[in-house]
N, C-alpha and C. Protein backbone atom coordinates (compact mmCIF):
# COMPACT_ATOMS: atom_id res chain seq x y z
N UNK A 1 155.60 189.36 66.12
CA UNK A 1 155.11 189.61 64.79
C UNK A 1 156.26 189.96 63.84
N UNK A 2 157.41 190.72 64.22
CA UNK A 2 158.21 191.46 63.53
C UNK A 2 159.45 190.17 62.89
N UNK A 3 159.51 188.99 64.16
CA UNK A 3 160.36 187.69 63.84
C UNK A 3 159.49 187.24 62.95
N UNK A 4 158.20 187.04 62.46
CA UNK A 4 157.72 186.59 61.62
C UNK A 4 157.85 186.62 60.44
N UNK A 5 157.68 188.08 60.35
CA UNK A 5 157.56 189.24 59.08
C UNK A 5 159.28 189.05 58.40
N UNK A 6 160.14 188.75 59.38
CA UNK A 6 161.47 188.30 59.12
C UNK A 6 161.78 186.56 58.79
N UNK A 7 161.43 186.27 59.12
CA UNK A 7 161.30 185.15 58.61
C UNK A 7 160.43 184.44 57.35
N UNK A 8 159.50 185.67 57.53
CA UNK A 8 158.65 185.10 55.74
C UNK A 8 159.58 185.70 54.66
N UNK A 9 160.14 186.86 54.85
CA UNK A 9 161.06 187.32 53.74
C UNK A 9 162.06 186.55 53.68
N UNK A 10 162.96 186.31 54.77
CA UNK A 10 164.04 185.53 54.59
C UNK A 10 164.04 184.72 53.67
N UNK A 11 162.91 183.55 54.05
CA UNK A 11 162.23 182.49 53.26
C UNK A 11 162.29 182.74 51.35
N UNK A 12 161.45 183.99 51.61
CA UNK A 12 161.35 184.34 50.18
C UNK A 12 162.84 184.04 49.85
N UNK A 13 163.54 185.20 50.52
CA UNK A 13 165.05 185.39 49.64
C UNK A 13 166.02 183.98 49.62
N UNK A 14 165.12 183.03 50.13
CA UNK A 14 166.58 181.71 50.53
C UNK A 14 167.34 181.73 50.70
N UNK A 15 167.49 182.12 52.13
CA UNK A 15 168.13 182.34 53.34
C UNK A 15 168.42 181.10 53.54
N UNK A 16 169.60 180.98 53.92
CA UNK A 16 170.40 179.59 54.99
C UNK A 16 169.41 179.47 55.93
N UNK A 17 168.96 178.19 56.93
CA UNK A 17 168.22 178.15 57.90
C UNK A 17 169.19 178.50 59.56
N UNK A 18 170.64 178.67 59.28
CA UNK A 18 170.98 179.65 60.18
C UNK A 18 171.26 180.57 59.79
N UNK A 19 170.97 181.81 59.15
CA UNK A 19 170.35 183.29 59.01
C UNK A 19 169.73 183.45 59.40
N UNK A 20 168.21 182.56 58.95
CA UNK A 20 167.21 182.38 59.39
C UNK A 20 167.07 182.72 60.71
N UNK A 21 167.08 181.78 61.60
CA UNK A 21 167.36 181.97 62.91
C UNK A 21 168.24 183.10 63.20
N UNK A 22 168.93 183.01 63.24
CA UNK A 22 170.11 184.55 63.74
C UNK A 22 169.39 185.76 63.20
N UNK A 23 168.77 185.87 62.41
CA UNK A 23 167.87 186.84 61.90
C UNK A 23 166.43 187.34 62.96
N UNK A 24 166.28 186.17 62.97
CA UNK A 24 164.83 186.60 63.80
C UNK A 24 165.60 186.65 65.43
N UNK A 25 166.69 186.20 65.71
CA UNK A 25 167.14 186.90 67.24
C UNK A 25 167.47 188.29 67.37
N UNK A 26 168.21 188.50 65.85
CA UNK A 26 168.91 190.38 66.09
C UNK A 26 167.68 191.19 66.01
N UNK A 27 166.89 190.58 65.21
CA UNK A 27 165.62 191.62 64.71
C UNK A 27 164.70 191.37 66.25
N UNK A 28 164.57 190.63 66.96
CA UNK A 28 163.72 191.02 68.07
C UNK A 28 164.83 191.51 69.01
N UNK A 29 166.09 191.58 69.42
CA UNK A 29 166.87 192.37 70.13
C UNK A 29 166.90 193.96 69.55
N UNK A 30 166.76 194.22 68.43
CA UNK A 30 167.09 195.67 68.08
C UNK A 30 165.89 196.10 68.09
N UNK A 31 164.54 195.71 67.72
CA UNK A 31 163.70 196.35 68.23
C UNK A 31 162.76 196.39 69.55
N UNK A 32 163.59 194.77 70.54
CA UNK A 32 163.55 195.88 72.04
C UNK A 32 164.65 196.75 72.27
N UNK A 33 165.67 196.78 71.79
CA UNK A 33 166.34 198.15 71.95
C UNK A 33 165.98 199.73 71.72
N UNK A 34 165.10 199.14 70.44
CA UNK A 34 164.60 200.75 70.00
C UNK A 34 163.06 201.21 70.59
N UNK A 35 162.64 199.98 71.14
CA UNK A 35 161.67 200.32 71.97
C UNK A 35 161.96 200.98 73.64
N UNK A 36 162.54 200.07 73.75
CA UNK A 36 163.45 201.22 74.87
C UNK A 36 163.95 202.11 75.14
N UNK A 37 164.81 202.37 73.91
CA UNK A 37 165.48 203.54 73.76
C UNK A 37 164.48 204.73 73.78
N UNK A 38 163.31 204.60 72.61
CA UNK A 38 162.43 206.01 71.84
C UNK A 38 162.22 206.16 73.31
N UNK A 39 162.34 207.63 73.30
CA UNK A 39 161.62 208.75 73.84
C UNK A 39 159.86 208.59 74.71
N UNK A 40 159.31 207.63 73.21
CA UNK A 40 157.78 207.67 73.80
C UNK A 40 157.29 206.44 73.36
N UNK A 41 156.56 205.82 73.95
CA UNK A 41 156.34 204.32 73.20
C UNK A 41 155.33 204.83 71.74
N UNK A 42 155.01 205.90 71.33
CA UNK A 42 153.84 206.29 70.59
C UNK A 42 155.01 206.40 69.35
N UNK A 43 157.02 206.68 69.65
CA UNK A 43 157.54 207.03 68.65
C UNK A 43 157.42 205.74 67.68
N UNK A 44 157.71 206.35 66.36
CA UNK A 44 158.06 205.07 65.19
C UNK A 44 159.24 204.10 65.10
N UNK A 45 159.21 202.99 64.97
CA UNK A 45 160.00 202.34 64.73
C UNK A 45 160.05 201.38 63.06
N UNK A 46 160.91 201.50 62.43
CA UNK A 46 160.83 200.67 61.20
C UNK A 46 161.97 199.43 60.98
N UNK A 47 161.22 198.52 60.36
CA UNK A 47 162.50 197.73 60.52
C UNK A 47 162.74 197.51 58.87
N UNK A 48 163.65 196.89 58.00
CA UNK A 48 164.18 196.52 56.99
C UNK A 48 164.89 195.55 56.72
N UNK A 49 164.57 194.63 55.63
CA UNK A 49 166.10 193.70 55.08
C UNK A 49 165.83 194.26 53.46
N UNK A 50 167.08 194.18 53.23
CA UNK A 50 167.42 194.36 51.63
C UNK A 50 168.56 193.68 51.78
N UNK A 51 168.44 193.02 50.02
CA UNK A 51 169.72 191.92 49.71
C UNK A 51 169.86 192.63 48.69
N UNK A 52 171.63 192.69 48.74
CA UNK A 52 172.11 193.34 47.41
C UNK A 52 173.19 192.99 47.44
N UNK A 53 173.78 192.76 46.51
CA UNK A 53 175.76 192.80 46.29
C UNK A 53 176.47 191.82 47.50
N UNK A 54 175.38 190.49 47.19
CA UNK A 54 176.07 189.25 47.71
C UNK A 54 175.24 189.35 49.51
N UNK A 55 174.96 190.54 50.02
CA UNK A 55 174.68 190.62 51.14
C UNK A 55 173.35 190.91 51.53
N UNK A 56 173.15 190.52 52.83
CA UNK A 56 171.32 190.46 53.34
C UNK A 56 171.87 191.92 54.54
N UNK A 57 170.85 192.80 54.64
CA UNK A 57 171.15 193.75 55.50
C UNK A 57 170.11 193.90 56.56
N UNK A 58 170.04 193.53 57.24
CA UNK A 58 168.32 193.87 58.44
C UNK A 58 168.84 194.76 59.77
N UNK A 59 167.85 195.78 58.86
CA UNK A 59 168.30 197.26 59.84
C UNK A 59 166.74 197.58 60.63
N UNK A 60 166.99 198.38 61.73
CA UNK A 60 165.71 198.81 62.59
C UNK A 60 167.03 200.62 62.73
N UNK A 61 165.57 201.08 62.39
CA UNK A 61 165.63 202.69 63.03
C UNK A 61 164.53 202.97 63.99
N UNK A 62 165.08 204.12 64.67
CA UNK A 62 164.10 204.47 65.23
C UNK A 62 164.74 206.63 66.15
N UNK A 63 163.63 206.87 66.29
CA UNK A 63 164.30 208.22 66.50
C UNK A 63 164.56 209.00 67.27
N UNK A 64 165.29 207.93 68.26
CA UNK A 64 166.50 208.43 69.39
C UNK A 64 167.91 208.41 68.64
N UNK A 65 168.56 209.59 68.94
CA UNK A 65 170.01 209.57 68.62
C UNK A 65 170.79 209.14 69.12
N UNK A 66 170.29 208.48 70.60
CA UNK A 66 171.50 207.99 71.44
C UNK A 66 171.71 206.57 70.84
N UNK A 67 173.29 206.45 70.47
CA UNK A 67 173.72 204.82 70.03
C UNK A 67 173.94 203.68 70.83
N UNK A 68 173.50 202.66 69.99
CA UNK A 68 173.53 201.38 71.25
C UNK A 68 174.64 201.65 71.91
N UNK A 69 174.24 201.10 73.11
CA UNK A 69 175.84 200.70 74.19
C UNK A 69 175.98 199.12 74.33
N UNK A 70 176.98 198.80 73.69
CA UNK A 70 177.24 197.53 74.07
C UNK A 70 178.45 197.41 74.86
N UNK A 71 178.06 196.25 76.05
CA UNK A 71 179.39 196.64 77.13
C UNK A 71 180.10 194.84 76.90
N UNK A 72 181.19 194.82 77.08
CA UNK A 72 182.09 193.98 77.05
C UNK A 72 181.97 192.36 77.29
N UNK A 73 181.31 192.39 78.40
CA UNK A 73 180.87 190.97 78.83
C UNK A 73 179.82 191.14 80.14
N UNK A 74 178.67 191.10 80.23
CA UNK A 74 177.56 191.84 81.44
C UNK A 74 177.83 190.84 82.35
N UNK A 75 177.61 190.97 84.09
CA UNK A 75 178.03 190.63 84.87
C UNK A 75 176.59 189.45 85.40
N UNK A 76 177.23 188.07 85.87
CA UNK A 76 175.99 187.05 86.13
C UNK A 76 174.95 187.86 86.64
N UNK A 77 174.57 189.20 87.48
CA UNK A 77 173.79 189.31 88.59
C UNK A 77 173.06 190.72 87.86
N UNK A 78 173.58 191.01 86.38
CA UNK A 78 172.64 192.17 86.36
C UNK A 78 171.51 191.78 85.30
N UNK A 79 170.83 192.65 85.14
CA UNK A 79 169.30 192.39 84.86
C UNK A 79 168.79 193.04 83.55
N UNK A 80 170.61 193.50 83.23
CA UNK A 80 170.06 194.25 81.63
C UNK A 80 171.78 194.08 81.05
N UNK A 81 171.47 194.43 79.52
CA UNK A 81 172.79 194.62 78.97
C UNK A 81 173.36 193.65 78.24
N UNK A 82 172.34 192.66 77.86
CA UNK A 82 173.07 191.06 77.17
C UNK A 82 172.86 191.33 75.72
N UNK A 83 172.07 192.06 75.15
CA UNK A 83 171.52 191.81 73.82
C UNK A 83 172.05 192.06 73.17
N UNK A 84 172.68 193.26 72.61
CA UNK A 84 174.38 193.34 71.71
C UNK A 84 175.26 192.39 72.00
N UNK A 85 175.94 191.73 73.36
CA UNK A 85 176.65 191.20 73.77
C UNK A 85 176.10 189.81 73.14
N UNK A 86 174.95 189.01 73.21
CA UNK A 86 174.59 188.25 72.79
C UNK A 86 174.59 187.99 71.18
N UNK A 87 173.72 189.38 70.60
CA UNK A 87 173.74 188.88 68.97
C UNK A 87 174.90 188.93 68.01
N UNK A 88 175.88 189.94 68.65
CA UNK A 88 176.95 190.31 67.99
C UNK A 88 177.50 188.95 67.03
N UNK A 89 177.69 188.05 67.90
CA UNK A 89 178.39 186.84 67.25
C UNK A 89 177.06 185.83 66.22
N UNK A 90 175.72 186.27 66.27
CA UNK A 90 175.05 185.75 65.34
C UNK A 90 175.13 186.42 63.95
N UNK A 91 175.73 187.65 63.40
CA UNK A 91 175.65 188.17 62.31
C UNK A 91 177.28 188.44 62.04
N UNK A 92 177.42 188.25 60.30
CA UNK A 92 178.96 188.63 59.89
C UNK A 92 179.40 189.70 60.60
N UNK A 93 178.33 190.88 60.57
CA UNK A 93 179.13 192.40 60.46
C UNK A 93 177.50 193.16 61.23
N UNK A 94 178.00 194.27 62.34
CA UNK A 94 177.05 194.83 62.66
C UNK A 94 177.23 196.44 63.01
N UNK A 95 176.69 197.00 63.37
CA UNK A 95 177.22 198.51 63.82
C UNK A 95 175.85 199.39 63.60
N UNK A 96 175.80 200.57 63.55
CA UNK A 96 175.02 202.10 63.73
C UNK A 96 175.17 203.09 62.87
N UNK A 97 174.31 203.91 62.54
CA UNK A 97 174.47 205.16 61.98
C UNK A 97 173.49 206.49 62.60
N UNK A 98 173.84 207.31 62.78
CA UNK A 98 173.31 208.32 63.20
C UNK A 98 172.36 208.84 61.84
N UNK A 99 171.15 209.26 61.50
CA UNK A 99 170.24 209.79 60.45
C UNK A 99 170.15 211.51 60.70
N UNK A 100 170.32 211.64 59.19
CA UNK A 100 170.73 213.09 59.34
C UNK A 100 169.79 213.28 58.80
N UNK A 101 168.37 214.30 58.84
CA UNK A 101 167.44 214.37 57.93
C UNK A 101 166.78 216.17 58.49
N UNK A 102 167.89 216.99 58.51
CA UNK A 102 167.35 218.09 58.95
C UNK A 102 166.37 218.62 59.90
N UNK A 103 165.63 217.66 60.65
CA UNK A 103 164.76 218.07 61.99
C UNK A 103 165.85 218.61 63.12
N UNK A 104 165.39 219.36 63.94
CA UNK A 104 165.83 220.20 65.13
C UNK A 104 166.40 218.80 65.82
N UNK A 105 166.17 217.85 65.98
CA UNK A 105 166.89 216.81 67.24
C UNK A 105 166.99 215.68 66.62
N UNK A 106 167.36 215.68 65.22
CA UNK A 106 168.09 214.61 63.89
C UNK A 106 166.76 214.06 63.82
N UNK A 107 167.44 213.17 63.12
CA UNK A 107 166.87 211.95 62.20
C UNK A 107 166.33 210.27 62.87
N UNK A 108 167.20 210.45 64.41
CA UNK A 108 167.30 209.35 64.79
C UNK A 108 168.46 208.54 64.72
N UNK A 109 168.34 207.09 64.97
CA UNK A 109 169.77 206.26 64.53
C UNK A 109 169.10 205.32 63.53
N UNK A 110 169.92 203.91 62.84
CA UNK A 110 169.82 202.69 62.40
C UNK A 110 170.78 202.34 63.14
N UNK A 111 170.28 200.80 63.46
CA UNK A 111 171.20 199.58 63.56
C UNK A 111 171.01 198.84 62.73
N UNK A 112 172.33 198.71 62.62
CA UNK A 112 171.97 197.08 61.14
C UNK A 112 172.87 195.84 61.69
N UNK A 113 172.12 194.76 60.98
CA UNK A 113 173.02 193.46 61.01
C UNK A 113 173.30 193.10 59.75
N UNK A 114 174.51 192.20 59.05
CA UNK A 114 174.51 192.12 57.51
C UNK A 114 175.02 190.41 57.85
N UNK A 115 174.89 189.62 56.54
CA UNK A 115 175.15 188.33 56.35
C UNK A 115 175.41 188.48 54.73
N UNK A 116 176.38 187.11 54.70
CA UNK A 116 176.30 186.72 53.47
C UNK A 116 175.00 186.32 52.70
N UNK A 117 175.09 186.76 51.38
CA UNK A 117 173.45 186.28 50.97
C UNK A 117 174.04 185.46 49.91
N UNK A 118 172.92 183.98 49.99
CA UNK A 118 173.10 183.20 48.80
C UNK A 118 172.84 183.51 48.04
C-alpha cells in the first residue's frame, strides 16, 4: 500500500520513471526496517516525501532510537542484512537522524532517501 501511496505522489510531482521505481524500493525497505525495528508492532510508523530546493526527500520515522545498521557487503548464506546494502545505490544521498522531542526514551529516528527533483 505504502509503494503505492509513493508512487501516486511521485506521479503527481513528475518524477523521472527511475525515481519512480527506486522510490517505491527504499520506501518498502525502510518501512520493513522500521517495522522491525519498533519495539511493538502496535508502534507508529510515518512515512513522507517533500520536494523542495531542487530535491525529492522520502523519509520513514518511527520510534526506536536504535539507527539502521548497514553492514558492508552481507554474506551469500545469511538470511538478513541486504536492504541498506541494496538501496543505498538507488538514491543520490541517504542517512538518519535521531528525533529529539522531549519524551523519557526520545523521539525515535528518521531515515531518509533524497533525489534530484525535476
Amino acid at each position: 500500500m505504502v509503494r503505492a501511496h509513493v508512487r501516486t505522489v511521485l506521479t503527481r510531482y513528475q518524477a523521472e520513471p527511475t525515481v519512480l521505481d527506486n522510490a517505491q524500493l527504499v520506501v518498502s525497505e525502510l518501512v520493513t526496517n522500521s517495522s522491525a525495528g519498533t519495539r511493538s508492532t502496535r508502534d507508529p510508523i510515518a512515512v513522507r516525501l517533500i520536494r523542495a530546493d531542487g530535491r525529492l526527500r522520502l523519509s520513514v520515522w518511527d520510534s526506536s532510537s536504535c539507527p539502521p545498521h548497514e553492514r558492508p557487503r552481507p554474506g551469500l548464506d545469511e538470511e538478513s542484512g541486504r536492504g541498506l546494502w541494496l538501496t543505498r545505490p538507488c538514491a543520490d544521498e541517504w542517512g538518519h537522524f535521531l528525533v529529539v522531542n522531549g519524551r523519557r526514551d526520545g523521539g525515535g529516528k528518521e531515515v531518509w532517501a533524497e533525489w534530484r527533483a525535476p
